[in-house]
PDB file of N, CA and C in Angstrom:
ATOM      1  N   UNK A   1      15.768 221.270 336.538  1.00  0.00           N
ATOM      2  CA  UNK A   1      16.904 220.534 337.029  1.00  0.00           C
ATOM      3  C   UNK A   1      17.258 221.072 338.410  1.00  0.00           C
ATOM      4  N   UNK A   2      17.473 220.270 339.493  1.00  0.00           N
ATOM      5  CA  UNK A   2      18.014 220.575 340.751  1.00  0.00           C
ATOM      6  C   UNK A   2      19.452 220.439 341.048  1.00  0.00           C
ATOM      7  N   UNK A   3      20.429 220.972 340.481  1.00  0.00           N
ATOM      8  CA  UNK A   3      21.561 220.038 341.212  1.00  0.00           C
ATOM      9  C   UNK A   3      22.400 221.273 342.492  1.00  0.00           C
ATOM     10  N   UNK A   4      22.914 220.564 343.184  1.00  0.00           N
ATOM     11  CA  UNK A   4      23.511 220.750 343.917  1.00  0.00           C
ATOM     12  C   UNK A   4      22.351 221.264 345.341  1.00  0.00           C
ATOM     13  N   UNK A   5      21.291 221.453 344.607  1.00  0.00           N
ATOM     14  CA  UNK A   5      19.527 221.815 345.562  1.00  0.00           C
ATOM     15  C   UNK A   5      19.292 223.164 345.073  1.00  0.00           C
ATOM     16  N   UNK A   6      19.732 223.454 343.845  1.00  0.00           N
ATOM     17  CA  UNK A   6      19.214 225.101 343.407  1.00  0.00           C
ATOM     18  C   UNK A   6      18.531 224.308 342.223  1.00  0.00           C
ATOM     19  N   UNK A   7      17.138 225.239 342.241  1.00  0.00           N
ATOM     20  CA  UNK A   7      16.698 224.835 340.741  1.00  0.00           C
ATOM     21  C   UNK A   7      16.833 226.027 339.111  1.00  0.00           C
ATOM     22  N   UNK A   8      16.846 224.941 338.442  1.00  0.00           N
ATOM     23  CA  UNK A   8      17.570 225.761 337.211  1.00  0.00           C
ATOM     24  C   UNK A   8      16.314 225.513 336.497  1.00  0.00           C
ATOM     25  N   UNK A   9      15.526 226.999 335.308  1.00  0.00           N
ATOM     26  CA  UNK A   9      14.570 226.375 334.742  1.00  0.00           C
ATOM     27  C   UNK A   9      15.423 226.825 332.978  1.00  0.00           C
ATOM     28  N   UNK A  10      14.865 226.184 332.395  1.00  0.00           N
ATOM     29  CA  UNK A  10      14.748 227.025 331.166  1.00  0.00           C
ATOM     30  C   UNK A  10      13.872 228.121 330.850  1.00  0.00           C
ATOM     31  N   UNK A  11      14.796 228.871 329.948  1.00  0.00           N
ATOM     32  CA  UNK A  11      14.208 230.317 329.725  1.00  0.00           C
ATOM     33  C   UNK A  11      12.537 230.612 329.355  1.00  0.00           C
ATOM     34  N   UNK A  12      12.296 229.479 328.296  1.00  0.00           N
ATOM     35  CA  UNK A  12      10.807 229.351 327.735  1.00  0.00           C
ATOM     36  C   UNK A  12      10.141 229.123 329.106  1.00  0.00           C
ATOM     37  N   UNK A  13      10.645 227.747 329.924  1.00  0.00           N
ATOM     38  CA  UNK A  13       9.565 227.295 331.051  1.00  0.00           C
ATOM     39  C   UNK A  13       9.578 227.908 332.204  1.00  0.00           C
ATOM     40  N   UNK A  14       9.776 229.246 332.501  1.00  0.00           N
ATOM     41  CA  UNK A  14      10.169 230.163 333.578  1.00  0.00           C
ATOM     42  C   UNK A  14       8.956 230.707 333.340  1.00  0.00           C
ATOM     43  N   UNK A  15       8.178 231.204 334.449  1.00  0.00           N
ATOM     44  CA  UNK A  15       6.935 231.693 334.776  1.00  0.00           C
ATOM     45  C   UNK A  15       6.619 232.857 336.358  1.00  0.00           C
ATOM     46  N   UNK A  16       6.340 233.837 336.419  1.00  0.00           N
ATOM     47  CA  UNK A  16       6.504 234.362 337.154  1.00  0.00           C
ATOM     48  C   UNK A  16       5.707 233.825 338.442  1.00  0.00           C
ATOM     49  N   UNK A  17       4.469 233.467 338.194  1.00  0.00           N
ATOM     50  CA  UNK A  17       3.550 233.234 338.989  1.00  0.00           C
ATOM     51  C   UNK A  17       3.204 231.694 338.648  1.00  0.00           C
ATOM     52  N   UNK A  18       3.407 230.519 339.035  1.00  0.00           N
ATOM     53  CA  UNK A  18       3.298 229.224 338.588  1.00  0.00           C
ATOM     54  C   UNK A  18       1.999 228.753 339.162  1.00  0.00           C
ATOM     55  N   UNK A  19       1.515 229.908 339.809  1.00  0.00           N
ATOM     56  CA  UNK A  19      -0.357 229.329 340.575  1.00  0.00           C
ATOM     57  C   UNK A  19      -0.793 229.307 339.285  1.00  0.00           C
ATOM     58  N   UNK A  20      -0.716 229.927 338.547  1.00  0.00           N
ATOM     59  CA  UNK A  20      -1.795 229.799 336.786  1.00  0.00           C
ATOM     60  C   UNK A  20      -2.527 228.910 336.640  1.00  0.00           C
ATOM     61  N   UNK A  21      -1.505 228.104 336.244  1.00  0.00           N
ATOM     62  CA  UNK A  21      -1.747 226.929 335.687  1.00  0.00           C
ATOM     63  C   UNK A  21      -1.372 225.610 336.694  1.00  0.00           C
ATOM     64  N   UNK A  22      -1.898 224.433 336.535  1.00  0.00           N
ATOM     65  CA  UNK A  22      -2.110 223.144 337.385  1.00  0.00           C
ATOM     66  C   UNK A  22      -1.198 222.490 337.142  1.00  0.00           C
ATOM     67  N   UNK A  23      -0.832 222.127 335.392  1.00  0.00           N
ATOM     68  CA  UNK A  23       0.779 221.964 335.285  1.00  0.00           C
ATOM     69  C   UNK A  23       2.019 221.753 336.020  1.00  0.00           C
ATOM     70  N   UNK A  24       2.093 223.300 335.814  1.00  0.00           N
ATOM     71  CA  UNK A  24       3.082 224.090 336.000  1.00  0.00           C
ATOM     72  C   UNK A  24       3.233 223.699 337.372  1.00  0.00           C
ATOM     73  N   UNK A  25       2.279 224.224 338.510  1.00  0.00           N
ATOM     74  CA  UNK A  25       2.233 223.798 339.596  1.00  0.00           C
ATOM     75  C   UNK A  25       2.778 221.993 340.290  1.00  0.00           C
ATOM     76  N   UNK A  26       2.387 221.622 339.320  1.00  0.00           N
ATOM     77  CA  UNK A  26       2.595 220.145 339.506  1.00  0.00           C
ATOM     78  C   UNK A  26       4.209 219.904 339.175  1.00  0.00           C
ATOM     79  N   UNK A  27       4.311 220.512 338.112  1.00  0.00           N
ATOM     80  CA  UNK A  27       5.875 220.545 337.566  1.00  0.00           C
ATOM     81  C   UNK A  27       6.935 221.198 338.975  1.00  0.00           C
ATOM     82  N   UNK A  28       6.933 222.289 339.254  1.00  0.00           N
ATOM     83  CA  UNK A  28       7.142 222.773 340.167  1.00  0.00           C
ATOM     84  C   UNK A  28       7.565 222.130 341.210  1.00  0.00           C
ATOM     85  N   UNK A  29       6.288 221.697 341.845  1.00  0.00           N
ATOM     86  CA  UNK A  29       6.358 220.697 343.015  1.00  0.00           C
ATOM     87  C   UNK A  29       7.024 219.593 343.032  1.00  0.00           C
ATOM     88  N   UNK A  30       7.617 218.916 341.630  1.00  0.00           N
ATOM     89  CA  UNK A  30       7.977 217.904 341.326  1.00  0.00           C
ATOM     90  C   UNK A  30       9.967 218.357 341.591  1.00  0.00           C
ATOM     91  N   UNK A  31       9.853 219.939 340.786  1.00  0.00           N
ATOM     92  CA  UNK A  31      11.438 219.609 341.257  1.00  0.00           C
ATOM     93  C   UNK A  31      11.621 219.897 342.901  1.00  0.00           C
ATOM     94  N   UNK A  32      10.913 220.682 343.034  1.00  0.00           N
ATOM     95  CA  UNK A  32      11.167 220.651 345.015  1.00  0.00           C
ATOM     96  C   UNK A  32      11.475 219.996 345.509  1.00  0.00           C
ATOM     97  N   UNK A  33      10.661 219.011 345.105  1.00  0.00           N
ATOM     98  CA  UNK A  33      10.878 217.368 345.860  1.00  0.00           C
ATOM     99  C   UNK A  33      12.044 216.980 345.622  1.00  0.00           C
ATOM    100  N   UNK A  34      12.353 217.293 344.146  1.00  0.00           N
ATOM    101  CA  UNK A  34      13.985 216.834 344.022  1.00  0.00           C
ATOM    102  C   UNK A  34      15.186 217.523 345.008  1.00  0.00           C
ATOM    103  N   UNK A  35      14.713 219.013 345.176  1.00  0.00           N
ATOM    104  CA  UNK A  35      15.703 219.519 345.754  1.00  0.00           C
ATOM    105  C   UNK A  35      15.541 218.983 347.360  1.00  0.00           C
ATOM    106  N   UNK A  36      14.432 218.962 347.555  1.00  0.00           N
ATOM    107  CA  UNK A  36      14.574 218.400 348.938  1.00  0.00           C
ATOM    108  C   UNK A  36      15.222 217.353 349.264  1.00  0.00           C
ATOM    109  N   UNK A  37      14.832 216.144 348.600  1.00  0.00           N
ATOM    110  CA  UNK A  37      15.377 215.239 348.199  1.00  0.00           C
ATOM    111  C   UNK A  37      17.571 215.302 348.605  1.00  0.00           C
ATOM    112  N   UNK A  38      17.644 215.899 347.696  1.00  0.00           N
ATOM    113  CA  UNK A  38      18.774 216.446 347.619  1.00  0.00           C
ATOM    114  C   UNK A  38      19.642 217.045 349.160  1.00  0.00           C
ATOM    115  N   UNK A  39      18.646 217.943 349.374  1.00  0.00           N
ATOM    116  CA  UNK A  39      18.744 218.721 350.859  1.00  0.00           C
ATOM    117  C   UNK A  39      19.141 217.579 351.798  1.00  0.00           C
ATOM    118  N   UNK A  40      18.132 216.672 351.805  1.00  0.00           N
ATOM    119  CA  UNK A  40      17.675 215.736 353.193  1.00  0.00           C
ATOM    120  C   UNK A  40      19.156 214.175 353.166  1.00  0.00           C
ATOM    121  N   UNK A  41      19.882 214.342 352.290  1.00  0.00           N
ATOM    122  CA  UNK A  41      20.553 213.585 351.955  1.00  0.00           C
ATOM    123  C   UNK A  41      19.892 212.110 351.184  1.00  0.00           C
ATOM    124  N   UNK A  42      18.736 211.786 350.480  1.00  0.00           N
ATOM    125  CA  UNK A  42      18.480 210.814 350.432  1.00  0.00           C
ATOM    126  C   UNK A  42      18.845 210.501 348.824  1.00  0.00           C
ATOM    127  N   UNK A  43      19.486 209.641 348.707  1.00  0.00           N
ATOM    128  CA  UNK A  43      20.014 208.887 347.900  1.00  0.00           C
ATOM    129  C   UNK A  43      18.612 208.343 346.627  1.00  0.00           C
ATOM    130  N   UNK A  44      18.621 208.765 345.760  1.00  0.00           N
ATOM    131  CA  UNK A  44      17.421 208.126 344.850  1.00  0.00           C
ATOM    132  C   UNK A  44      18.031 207.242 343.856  1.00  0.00           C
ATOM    133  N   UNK A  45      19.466 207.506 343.690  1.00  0.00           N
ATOM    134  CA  UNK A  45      20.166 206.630 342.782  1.00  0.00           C
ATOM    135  C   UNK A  45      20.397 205.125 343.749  1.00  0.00           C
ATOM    136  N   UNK A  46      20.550 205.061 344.683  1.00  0.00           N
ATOM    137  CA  UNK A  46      21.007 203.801 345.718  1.00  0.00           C
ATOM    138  C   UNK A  46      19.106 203.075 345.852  1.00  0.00           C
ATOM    139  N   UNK A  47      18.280 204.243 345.801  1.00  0.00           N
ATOM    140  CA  UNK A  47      16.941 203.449 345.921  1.00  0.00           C
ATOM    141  C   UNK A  47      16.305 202.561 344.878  1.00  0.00           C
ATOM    142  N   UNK A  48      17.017 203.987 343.825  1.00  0.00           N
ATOM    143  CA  UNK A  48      16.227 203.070 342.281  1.00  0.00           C
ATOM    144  C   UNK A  48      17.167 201.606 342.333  1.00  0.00           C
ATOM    145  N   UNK A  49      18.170 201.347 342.712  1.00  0.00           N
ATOM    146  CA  UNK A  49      18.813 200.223 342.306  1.00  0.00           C
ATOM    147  C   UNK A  49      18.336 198.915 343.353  1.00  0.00           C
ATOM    148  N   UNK A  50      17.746 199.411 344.555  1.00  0.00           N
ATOM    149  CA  UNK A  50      17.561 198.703 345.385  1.00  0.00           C
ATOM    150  C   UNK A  50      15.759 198.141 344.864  1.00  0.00           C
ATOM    151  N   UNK A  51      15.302 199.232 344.670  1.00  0.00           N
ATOM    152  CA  UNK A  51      14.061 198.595 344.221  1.00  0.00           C
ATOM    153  C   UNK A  51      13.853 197.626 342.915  1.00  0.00           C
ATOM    154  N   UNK A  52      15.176 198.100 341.590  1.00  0.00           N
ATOM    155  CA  UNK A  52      15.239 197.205 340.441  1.00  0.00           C
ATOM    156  C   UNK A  52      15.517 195.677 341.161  1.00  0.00           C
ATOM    157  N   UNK A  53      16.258 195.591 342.243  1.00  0.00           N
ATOM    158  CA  UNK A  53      16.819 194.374 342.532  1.00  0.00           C
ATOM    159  C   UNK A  53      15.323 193.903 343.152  1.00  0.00           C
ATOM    160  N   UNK A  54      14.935 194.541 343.965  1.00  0.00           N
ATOM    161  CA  UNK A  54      13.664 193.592 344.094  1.00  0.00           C
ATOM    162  C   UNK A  54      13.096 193.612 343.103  1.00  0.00           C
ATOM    163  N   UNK A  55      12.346 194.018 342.292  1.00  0.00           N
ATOM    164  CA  UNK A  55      11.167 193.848 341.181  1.00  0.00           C
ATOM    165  C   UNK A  55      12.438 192.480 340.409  1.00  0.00           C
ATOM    166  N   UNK A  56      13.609 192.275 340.402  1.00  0.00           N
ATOM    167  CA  UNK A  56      14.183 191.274 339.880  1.00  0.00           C
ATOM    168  C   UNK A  56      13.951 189.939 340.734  1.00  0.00           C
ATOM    169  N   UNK A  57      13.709 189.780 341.691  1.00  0.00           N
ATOM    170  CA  UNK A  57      13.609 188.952 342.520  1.00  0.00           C
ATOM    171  C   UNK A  57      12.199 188.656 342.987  1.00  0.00           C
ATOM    172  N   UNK A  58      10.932 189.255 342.125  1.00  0.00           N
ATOM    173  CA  UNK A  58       9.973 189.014 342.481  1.00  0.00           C
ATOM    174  C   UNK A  58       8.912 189.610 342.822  1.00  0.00           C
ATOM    175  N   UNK A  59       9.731 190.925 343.836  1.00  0.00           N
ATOM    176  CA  UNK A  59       9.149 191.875 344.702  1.00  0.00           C
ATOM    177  C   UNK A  59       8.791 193.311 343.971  1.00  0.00           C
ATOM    178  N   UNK A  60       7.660 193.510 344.797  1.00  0.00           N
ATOM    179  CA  UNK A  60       7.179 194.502 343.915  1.00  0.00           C
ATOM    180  C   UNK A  60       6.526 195.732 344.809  1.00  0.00           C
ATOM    181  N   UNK A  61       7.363 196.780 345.240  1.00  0.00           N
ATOM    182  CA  UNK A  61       7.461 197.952 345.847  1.00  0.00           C
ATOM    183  C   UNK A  61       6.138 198.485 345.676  1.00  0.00           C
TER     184      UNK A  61
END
């Protein structure tokens, strides 16, 4: 979980070294993005809604 742009893991999924495994790595990279995300100001809640409205209208992102 990213909020506020800090990431929070759970205790089990905490790993010292996350090169290990490909996973993990992938997992990883996935919340970054969120926090960056976060960082950069970009709105993913205003996107997802903008893209539902197109795929409603036809369009397909």
């Amino acid at each position: 979980m990213t909020s506020n742009g800090d990431l929070y893991f759970n205790a089990v999924d905490y790993k010292p070294n996350f090169g290990i495994r490909n996973p993990d790595v992938a997992w990883l990279v996935q919340e970054l993005t969120h926090a960056w995300q976060y960082q950069t100001g970009r709105s993913m809640r205003m996107r997802g809604l903008l893209e539902q409205i197109g795929r409603l209208r036809g369009h397909d992102p």
